[in-house]
Structure formats: structure tokens, C-alpha cells
C-alpha atoms as a PDB file:
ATOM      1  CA  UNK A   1      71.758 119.452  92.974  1.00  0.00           C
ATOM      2  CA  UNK A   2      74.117 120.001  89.970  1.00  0.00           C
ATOM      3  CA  UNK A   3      77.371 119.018  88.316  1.00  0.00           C
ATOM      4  CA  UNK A   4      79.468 115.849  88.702  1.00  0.00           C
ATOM      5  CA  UNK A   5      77.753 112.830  89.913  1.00  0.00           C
ATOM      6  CA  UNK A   6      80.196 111.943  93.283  1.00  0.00           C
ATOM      7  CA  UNK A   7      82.038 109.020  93.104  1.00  0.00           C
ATOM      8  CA  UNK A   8      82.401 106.420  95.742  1.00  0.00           C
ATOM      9  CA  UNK A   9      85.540 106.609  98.515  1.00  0.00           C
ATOM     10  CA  UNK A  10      86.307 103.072  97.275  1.00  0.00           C
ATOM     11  CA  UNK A  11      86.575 104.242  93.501  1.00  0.00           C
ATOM     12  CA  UNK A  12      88.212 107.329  94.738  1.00  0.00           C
ATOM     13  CA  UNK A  13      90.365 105.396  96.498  1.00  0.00           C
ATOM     14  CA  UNK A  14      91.615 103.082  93.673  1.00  0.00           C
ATOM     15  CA  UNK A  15      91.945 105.285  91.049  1.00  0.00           C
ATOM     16  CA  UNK A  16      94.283 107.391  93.388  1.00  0.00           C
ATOM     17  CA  UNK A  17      92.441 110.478  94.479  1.00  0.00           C
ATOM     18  CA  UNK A  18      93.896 112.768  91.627  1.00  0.00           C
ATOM     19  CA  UNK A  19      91.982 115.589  93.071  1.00  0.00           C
ATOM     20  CA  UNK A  20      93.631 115.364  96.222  1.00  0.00           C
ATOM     21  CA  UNK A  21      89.942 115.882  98.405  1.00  0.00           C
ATOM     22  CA  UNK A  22      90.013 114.196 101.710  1.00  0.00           C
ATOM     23  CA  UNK A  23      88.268 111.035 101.238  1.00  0.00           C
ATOM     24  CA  UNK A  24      85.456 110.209 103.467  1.00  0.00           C
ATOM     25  CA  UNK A  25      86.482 107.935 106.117  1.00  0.00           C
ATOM     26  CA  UNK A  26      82.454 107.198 107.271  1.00  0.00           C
ATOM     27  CA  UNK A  27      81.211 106.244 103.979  1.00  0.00           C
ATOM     28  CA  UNK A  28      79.785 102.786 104.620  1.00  0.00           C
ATOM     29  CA  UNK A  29      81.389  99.726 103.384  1.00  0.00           C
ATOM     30  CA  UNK A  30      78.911  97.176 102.499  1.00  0.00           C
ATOM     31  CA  UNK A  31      79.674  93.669 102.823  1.00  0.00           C
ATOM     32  CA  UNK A  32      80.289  91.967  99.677  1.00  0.00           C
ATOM     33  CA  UNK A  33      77.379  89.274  98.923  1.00  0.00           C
ATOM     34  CA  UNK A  34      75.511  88.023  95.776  1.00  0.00           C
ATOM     35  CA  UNK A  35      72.026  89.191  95.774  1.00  0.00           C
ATOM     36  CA  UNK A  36      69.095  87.165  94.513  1.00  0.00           C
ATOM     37  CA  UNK A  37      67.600  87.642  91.187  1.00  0.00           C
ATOM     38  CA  UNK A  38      64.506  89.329  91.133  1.00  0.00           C
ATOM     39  CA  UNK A  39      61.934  87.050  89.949  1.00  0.00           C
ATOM     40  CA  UNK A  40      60.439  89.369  87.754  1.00  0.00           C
ATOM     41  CA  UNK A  41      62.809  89.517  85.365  1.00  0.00           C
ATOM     42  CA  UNK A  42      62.222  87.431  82.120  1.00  0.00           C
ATOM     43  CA  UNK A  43      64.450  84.911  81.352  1.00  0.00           C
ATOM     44  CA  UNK A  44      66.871  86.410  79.248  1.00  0.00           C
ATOM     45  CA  UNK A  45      67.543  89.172  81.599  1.00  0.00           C
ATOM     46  CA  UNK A  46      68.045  86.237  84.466  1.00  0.00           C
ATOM     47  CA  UNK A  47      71.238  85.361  82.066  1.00  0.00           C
ATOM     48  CA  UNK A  48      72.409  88.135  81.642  1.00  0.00           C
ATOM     49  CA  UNK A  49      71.734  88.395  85.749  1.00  0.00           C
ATOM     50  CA  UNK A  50      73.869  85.458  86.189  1.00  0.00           C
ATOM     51  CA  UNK A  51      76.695  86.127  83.968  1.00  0.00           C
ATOM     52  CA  UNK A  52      77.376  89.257  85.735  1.00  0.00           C
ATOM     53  CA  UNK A  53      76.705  88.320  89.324  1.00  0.00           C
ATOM     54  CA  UNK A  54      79.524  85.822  88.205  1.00  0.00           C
ATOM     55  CA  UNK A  55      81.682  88.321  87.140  1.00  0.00           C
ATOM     56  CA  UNK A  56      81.342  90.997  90.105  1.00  0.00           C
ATOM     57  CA  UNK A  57      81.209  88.267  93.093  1.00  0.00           C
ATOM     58  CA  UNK A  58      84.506  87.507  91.961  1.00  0.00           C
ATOM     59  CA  UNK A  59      86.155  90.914  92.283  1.00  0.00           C
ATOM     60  CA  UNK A  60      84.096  91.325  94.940  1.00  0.00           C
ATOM     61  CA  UNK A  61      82.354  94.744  93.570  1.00  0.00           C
ATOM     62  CA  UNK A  62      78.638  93.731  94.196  1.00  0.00           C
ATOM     63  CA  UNK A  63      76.496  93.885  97.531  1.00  0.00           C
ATOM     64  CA  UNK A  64      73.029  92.983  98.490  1.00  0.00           C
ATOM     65  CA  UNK A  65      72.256  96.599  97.810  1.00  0.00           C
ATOM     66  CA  UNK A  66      73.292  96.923  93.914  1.00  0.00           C
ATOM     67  CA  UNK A  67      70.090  94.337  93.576  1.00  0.00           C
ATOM     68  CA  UNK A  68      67.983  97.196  91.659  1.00  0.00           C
ATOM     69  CA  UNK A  69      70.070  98.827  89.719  1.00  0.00           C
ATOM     70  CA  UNK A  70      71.912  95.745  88.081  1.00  0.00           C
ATOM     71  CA  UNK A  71      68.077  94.714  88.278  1.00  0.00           C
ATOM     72  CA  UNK A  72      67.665  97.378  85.797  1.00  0.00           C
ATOM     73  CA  UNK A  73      70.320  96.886  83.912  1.00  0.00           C
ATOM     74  CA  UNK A  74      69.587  93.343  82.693  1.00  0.00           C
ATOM     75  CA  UNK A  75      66.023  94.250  82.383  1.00  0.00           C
ATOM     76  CA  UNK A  76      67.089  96.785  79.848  1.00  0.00           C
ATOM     77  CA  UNK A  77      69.410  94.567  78.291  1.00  0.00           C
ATOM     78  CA  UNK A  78      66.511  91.854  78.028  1.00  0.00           C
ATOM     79  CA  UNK A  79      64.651  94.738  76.204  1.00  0.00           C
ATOM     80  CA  UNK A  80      67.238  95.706  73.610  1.00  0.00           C
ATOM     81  CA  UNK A  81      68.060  92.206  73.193  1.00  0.00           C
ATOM     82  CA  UNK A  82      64.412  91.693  71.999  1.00  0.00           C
ATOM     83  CA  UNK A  83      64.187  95.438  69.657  1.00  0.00           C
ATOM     84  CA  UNK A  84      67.641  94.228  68.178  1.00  0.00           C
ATOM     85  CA  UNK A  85      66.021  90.848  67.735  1.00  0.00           C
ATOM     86  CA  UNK A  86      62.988  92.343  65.626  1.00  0.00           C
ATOM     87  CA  UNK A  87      65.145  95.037  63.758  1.00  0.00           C
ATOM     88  CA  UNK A  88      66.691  92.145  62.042  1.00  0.00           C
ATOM     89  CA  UNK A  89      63.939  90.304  61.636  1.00  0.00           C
ATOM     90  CA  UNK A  90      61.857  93.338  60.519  1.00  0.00           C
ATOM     91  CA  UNK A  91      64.307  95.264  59.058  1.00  0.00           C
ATOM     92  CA  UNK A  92      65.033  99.031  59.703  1.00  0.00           C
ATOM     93  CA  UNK A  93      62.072 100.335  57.611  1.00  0.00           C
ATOM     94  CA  UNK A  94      58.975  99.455  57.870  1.00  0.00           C
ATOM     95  CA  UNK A  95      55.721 100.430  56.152  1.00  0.00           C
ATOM     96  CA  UNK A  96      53.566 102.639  58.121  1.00  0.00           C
ATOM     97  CA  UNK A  97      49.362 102.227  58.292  1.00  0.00           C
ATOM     98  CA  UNK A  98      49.317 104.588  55.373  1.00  0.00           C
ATOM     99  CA  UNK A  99      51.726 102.817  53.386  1.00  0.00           C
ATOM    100  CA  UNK A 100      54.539 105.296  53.463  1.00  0.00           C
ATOM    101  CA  UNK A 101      58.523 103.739  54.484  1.00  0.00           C
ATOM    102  CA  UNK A 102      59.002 104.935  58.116  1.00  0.00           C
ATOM    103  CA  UNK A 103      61.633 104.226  60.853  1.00  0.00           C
ATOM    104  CA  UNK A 104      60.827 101.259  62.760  1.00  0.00           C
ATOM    105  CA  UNK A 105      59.635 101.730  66.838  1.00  0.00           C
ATOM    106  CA  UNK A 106      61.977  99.219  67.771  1.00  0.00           C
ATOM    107  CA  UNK A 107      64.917 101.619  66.463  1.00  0.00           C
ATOM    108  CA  UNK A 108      63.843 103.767  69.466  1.00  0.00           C
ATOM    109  CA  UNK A 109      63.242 101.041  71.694  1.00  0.00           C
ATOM    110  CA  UNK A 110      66.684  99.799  71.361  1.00  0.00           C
ATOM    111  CA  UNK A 111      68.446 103.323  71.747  1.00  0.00           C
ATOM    112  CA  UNK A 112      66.721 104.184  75.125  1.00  0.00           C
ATOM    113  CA  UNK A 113      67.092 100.752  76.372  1.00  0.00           C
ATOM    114  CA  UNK A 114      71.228 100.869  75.071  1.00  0.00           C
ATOM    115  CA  UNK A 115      71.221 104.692  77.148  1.00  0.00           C
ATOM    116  CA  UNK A 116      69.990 103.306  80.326  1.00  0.00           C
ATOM    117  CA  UNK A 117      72.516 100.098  79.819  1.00  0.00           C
ATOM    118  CA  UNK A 118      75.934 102.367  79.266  1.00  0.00           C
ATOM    119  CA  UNK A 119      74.630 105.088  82.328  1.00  0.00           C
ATOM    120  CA  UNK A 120      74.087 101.717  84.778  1.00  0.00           C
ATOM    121  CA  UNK A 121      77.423 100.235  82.867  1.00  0.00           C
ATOM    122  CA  UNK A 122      79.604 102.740  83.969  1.00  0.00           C
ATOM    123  CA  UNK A 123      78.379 102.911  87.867  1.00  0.00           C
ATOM    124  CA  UNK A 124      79.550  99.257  87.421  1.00  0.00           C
ATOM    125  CA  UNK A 125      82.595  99.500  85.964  1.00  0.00           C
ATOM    126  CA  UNK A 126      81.481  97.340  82.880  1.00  0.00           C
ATOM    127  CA  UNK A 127      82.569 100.040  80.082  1.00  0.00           C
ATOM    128  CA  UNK A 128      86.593 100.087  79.249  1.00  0.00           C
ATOM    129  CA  UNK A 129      86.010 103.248  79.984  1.00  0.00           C
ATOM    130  CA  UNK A 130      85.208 103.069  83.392  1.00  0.00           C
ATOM    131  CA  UNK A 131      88.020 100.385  83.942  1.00  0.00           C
ATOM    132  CA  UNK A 132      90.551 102.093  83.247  1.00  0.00           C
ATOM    133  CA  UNK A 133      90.084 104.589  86.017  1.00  0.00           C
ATOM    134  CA  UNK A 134      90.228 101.399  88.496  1.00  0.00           C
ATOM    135  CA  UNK A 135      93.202  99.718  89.777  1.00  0.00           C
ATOM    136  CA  UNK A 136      92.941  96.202  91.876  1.00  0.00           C
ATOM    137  CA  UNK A 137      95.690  96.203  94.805  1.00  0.00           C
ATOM    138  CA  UNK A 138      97.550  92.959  94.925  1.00  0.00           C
ATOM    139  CA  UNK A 139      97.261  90.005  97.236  1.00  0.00           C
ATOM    140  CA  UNK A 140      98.186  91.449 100.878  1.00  0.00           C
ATOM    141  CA  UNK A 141      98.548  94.836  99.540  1.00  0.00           C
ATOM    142  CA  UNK A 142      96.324  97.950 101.624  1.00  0.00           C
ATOM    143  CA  UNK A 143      94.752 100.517  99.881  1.00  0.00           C
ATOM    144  CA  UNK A 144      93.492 103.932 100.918  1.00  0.00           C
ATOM    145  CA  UNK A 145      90.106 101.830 101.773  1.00  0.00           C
ATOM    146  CA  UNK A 146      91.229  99.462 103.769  1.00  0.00           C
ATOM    147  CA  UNK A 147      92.482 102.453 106.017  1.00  0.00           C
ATOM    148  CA  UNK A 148      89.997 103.430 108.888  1.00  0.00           C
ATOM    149  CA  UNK A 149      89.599 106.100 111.025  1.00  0.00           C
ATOM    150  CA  UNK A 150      91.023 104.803 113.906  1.00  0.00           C
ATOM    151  CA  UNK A 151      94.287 103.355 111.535  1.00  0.00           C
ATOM    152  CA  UNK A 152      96.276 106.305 111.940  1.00  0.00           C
ATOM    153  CA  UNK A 153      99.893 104.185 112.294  1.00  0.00           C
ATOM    154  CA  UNK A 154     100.746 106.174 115.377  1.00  0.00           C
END
């Protein structure tokens, strides 16, 4: 399947619908809840775990089933963390077996690992970017989401 990735009722929903589609009324609606931290993430990925969990538990945009891919993001963060980490320790040459300057790995490393971080940052809403297209409602105030099925008003 090609073209634009779809994008959630609830993001749809709060970034008011420009295209004017219907918006679908059955999509489910997870509860919000904190997940646990995998355990197999190193400890500087747990950090980074736990200052977003922080963030998102508090608007209330993270579910049980985001575990994996914020899993993934912090695990790639941990990653280019670490190639940053050695690029200035190790500089951005380096000498290769044969003695000739070349590019260091950890260039690379931290590139993929920064690609995977902005595509996972932006399902999240973590890039300026992505913020901008979302507005919070106000105390007591009902949004398109909060509208179901059976809320017709009649």
C-alpha cells in the first residue's frame, strides 16, 4: 500500500479535519496508561524511557500499546547517544587499517539511529513540527473525539 501514512481519528480530530473526510467513529480508543519499561533496554535508554513516559502520561497521549515503538525509540536514542559519545571522543576521522584518513563508522551509526528517532518522533508528536498540527481542548471543552456514534444531539 502507497502514499500518505493515515493519521489517527484523534489527531485528525485535533488538528481540525482540514480535509473534510468523515472521521472514523469505530477507531478504537485505548485507555490511557503508562506502560512498563522493557527490561532490555540499557540504562540510558531507561532515562530517556522515563523522561518521556513523564511527559506523555501527563497529556495523556501514551497507552499500554505504544510500549514498542517508544521502546524503539529510546533504544535508538541510547545508540546515538553512545556514536555521538565516541565521535567526540574519536573524532570525525579516523585512520583506517591501511593507514589512510577515513570517515568514522560511528558517523553512520549515529545518522541511522537519528532517522529512526525523528520517523518514531513525529508518530509521537515530539518534533515542533508535529506539534503544531495538534491542538489540546480546554478543561470541560468536547472535541470531535469525545463524540461517539451514538452522540448524535438529537
Amino acid at each position: 500500500m502507497r502514499g500518505r501514512i493515515p493519521k489517527p481519528t484523534r489527531i485528525k480530530a485535533l488538528t481540525g479535519n482540514p480535509g473534510k473526510r468523515a472521521l472514523n467513529k469505530h477507531e478504537p480508543r485505548p485507555e490511557p496508561e503508562v506502560p512498563a519499561c522493557p527490561a532490555e533496554l540499557g540504562p540510558s535508554a531507561q532515562r530517556e524511557w522515563d523522561r518521556l513516559v513523564g511527559d506523555l502520561s501527563k497529556l495523556n497521549m501514551i497507552t499500554s500499546l505504544d510500549r514498542a515503538a517508544l521502546a524503539t525509540y529510546c533504544g535508538a536514542y541510547a545508540l546515538w547517544a553512545e556514536a555521538t559519545e565516541a565521535i567526540q571522543k574519536f573524532g570525525t576521522m579516523v585512520k583506517s587499517p591501511s593507514g589512510y584518513p577515513m570517515q568514522s563508522p560511528y558517523i553512520a551509526i549515529a545518522n541511522r539511529q537519528a532517522e529512526i528517532m525523528m520517523r518514531i518522533a513525529s508518530e509521537f508528536g515530539f518534533t515542533p513540527a508535529s506539534r503544531s498540527r495538534i491542538s489540546i481542548p480546554q478543561h470541560n471543552e468536547q472535541t470531535s473525539f469525545d463524540f461517539r456514534a451514538d452522540d448524535t444531539g438529537e
